[in-house]
C-alpha atoms as a PDB file:
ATOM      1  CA  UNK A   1      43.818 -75.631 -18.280  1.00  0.00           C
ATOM      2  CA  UNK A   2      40.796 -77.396 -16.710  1.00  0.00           C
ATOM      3  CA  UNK A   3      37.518 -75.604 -16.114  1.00  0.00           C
ATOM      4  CA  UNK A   4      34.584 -76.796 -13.927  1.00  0.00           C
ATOM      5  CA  UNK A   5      31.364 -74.665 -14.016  1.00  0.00           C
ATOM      6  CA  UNK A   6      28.034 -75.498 -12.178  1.00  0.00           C
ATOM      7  CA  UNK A   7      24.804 -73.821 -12.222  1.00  0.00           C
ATOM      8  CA  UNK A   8      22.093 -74.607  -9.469  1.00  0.00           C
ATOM      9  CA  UNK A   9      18.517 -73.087  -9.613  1.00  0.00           C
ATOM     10  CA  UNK A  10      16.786 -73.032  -5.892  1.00  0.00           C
ATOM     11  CA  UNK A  11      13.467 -72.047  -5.141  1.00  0.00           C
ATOM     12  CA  UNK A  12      13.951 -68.053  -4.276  1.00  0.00           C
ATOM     13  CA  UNK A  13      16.312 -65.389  -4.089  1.00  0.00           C
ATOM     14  CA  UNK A  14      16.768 -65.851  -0.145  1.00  0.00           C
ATOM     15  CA  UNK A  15      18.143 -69.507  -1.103  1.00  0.00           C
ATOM     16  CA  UNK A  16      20.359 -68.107  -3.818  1.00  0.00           C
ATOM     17  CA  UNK A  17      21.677 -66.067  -1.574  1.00  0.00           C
ATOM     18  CA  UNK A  18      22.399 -68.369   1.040  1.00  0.00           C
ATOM     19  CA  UNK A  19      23.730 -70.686  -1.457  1.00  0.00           C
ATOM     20  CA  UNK A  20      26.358 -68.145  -3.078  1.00  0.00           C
ATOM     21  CA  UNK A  21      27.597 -67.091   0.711  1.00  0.00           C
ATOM     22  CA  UNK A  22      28.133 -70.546   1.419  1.00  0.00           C
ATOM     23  CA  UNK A  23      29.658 -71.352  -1.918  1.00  0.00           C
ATOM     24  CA  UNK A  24      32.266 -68.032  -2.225  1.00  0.00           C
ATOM     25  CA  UNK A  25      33.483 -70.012   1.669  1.00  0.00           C
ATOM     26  CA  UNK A  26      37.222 -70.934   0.622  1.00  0.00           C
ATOM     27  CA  UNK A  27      37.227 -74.573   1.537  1.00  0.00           C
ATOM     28  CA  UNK A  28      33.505 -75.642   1.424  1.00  0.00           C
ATOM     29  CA  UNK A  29      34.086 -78.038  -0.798  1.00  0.00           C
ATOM     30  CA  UNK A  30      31.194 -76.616  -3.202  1.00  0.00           C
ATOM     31  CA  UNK A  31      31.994 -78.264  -6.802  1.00  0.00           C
ATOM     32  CA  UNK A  32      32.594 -81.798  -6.645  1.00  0.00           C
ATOM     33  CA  UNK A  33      33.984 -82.007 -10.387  1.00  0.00           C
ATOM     34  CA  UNK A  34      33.301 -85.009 -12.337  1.00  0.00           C
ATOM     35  CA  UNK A  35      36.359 -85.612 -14.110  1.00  0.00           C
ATOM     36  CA  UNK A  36      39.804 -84.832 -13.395  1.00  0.00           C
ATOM     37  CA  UNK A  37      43.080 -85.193 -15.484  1.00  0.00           C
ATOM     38  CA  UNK A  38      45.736 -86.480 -13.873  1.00  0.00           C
ATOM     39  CA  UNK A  39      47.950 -84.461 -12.150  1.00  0.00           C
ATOM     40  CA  UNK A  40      45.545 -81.425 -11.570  1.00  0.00           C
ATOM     41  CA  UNK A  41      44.689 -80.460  -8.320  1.00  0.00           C
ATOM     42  CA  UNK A  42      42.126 -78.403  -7.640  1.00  0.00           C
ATOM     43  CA  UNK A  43      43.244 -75.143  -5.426  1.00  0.00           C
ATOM     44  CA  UNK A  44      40.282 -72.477  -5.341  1.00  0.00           C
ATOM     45  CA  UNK A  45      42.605 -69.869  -6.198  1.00  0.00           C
ATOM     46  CA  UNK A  46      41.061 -68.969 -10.100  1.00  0.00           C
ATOM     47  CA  UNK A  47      37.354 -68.761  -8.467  1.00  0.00           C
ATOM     48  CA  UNK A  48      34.466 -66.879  -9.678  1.00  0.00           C
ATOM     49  CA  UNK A  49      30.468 -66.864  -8.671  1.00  0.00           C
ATOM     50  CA  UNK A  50      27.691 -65.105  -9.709  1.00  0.00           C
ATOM     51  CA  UNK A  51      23.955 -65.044  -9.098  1.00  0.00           C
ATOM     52  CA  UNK A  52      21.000 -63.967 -11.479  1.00  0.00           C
ATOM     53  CA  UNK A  53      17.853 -64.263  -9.239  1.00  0.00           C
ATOM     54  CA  UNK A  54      17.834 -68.042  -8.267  1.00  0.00           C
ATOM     55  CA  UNK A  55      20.352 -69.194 -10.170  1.00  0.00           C
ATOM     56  CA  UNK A  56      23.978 -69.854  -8.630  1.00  0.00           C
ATOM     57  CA  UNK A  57      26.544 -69.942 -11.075  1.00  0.00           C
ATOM     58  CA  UNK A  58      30.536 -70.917 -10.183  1.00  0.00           C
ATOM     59  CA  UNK A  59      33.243 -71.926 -12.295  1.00  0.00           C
ATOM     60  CA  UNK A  60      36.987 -72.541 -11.006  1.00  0.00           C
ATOM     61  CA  UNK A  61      39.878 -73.346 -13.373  1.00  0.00           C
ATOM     62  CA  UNK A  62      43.245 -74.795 -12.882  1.00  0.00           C
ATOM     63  CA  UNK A  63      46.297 -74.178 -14.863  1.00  0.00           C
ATOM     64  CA  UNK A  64      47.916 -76.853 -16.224  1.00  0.00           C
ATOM     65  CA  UNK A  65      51.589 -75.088 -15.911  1.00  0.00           C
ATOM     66  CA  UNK A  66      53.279 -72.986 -12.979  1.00  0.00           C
ATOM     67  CA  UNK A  67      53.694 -69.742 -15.278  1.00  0.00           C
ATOM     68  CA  UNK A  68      52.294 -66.609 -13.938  1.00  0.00           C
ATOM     69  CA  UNK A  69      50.769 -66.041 -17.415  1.00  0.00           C
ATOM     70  CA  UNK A  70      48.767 -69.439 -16.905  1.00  0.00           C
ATOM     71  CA  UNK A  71      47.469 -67.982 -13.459  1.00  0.00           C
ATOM     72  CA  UNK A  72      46.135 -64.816 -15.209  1.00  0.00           C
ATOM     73  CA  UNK A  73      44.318 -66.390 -17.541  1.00  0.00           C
ATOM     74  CA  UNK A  74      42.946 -69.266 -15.688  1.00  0.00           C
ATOM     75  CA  UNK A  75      41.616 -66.060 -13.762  1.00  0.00           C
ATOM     76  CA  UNK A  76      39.697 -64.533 -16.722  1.00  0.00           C
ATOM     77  CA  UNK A  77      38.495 -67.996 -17.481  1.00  0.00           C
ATOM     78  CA  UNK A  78      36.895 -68.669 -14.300  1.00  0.00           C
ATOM     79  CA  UNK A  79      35.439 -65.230 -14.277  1.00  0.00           C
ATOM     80  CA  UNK A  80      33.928 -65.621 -17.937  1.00  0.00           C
ATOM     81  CA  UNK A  81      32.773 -68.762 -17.342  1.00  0.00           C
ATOM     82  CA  UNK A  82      30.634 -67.611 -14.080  1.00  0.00           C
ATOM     83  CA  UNK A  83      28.992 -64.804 -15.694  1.00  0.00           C
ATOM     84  CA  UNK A  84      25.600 -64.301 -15.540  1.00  0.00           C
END
């Protein structure tokens, strides 16, 4: 499994707002991850945000197999790794 996680701090709440609506948009493009393995591709499907004040927090993982068990827990991952 790959993980990518990013945390932003903005100036105020109204901004961390904004930034989590625009970030929880399927297909925004939000997390430009810095390295890739080969062969991954990222999907959006194990996605998870959060938001403590100003701080944005979202992680997405990708499975590195097709097995349903591999979904679930790049699931729990993602949500872990985006918690506040």
């Amino acid at each position: 499994m790959v993980v990518a996680v990013a945390a932003v701090e903005v100036p105020g709440t109204a901004d961390a707002m904004g930034l989590k609506r625009l970030v929880d948009t399927y297909g925004t493009g939000n997390v430009r991850e810095l390295r890739t393995p080969r062969g991954v591709r990222w999907t959006g499907r194990h996605y998870t945000s959060g938001r403590d004040d100003v701080t944005v927090v979202n992680a997405q993982a990708e499975p590195i197999g097709a097995s349903a068990v591999a979904a679930r827990l790049a699931d729990a991952v993602a949500r872990d790794a985006a918690r506040s």
